[in-house]
C-alpha atoms as a PDB file:
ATOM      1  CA  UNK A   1      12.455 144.364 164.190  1.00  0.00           C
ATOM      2  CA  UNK A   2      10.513 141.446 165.709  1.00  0.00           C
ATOM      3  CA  UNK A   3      10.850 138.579 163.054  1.00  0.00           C
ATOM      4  CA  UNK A   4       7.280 136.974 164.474  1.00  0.00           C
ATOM      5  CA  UNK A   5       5.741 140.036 163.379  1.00  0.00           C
ATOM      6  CA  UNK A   6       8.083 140.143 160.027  1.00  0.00           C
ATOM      7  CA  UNK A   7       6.583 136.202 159.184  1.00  0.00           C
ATOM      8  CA  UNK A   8       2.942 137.337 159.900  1.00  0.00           C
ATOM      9  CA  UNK A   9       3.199 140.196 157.886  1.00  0.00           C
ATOM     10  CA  UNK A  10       4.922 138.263 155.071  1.00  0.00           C
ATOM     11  CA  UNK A  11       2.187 135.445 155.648  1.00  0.00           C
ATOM     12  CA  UNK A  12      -0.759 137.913 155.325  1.00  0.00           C
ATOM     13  CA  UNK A  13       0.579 139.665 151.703  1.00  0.00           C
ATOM     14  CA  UNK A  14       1.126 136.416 150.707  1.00  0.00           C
ATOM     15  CA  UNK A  15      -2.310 135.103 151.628  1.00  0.00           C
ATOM     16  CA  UNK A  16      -3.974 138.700 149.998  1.00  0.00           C
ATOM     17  CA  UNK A  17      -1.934 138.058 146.247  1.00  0.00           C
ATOM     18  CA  UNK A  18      -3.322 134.224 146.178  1.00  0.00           C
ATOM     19  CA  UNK A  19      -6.860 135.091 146.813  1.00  0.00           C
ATOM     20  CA  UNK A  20      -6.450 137.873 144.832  1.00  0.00           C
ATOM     21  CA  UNK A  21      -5.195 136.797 141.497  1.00  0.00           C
ATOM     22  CA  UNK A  22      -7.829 134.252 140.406  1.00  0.00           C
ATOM     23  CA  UNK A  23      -9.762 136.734 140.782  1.00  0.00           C
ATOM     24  CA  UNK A  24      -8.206 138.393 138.077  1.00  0.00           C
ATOM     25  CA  UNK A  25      -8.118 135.413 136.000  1.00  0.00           C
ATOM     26  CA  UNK A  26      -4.942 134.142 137.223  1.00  0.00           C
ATOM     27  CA  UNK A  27      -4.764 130.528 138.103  1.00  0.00           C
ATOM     28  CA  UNK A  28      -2.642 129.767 141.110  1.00  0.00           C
ATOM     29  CA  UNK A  29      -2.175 125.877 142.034  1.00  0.00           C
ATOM     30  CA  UNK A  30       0.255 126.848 144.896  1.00  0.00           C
ATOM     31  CA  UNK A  31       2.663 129.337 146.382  1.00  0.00           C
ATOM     32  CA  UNK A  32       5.362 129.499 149.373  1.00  0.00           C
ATOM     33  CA  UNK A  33       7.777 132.131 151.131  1.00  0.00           C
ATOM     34  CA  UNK A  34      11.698 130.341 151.103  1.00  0.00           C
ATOM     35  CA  UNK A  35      14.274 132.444 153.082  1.00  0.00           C
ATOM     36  CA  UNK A  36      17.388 131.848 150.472  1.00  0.00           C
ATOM     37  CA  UNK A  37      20.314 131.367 151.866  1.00  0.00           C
ATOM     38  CA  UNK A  38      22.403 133.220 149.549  1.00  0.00           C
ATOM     39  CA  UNK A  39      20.877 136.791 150.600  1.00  0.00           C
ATOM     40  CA  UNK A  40      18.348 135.736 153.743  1.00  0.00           C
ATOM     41  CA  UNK A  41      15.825 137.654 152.042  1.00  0.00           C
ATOM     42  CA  UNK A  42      12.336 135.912 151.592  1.00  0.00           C
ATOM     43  CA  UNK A  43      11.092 135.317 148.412  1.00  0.00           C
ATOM     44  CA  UNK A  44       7.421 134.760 147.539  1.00  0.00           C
ATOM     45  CA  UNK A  45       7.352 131.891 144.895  1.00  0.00           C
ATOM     46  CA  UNK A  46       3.760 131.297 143.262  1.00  0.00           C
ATOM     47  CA  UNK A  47       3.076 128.129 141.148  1.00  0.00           C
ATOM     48  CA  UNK A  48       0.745 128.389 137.791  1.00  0.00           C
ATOM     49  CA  UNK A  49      -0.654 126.369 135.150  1.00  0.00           C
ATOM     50  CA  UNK A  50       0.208 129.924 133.210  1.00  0.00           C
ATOM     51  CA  UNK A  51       3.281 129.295 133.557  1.00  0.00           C
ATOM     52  CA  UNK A  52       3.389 126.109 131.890  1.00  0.00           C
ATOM     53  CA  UNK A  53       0.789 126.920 129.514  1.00  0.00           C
ATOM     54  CA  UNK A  54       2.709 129.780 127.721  1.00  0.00           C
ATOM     55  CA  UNK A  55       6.210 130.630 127.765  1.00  0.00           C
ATOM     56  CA  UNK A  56       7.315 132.237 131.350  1.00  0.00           C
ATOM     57  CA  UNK A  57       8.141 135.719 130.117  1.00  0.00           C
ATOM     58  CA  UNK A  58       4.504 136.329 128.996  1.00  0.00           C
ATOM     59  CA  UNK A  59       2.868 134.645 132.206  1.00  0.00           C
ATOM     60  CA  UNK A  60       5.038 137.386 134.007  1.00  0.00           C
ATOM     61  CA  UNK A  61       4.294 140.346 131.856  1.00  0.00           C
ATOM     62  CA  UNK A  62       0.731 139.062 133.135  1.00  0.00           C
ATOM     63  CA  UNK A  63       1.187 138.381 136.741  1.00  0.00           C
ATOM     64  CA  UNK A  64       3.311 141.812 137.554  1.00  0.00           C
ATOM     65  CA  UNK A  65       0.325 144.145 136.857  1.00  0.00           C
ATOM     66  CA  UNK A  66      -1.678 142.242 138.147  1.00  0.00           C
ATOM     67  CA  UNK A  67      -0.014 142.252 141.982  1.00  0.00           C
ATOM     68  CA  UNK A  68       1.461 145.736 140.716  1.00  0.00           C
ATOM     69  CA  UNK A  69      -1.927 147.080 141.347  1.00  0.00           C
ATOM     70  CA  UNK A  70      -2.330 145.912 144.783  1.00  0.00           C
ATOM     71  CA  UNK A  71      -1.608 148.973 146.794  1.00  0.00           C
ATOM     72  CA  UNK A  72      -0.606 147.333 149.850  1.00  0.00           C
ATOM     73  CA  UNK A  73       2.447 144.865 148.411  1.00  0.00           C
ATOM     74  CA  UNK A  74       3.936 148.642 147.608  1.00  0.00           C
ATOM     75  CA  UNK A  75       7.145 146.431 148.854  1.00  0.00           C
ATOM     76  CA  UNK A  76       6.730 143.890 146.118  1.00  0.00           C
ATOM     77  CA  UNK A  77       9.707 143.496 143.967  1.00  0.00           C
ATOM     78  CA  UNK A  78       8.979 141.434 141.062  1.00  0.00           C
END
């Protein structure tokens, strides 16, 4: 697989799930793919005052429905 097209494709999702969620009344202050070294898969990290506002479990029993219902991140592992 051509990794140029693998970082577009990555960049595009992650573009669509930032625009997206304040939408749905999720703030997002930042976000960022990291290639870990540990596995070399990339993770999508998103950065919210939700986060810090309430405790994390319950700003991700929020976010995960929220990008759950975004048909075209069927890839999305939360």
């Amino acid at each position: 697989m051509d990794t140029t097209t693998l970082v577009s494709d990555l960049v595009k999702d992650g573009k669509r799930i930032i625009e997206q969620l304040p939408q749905d009344g999720f703030e997002v202050t930042a976000a960022f793919w990291l290639k870990r070294a540990e596995d070399g898969r990339w993770r999508f990290y998103i950065i919210s005052p939700v986060a810090e506002s309430e405790r994390t479990n319950d700003a991700y029993s929020r976010l995960i429905p929220l990008v759950r219902r975004m048909p075209e991140l069927e890839w999305l592992d939360p």
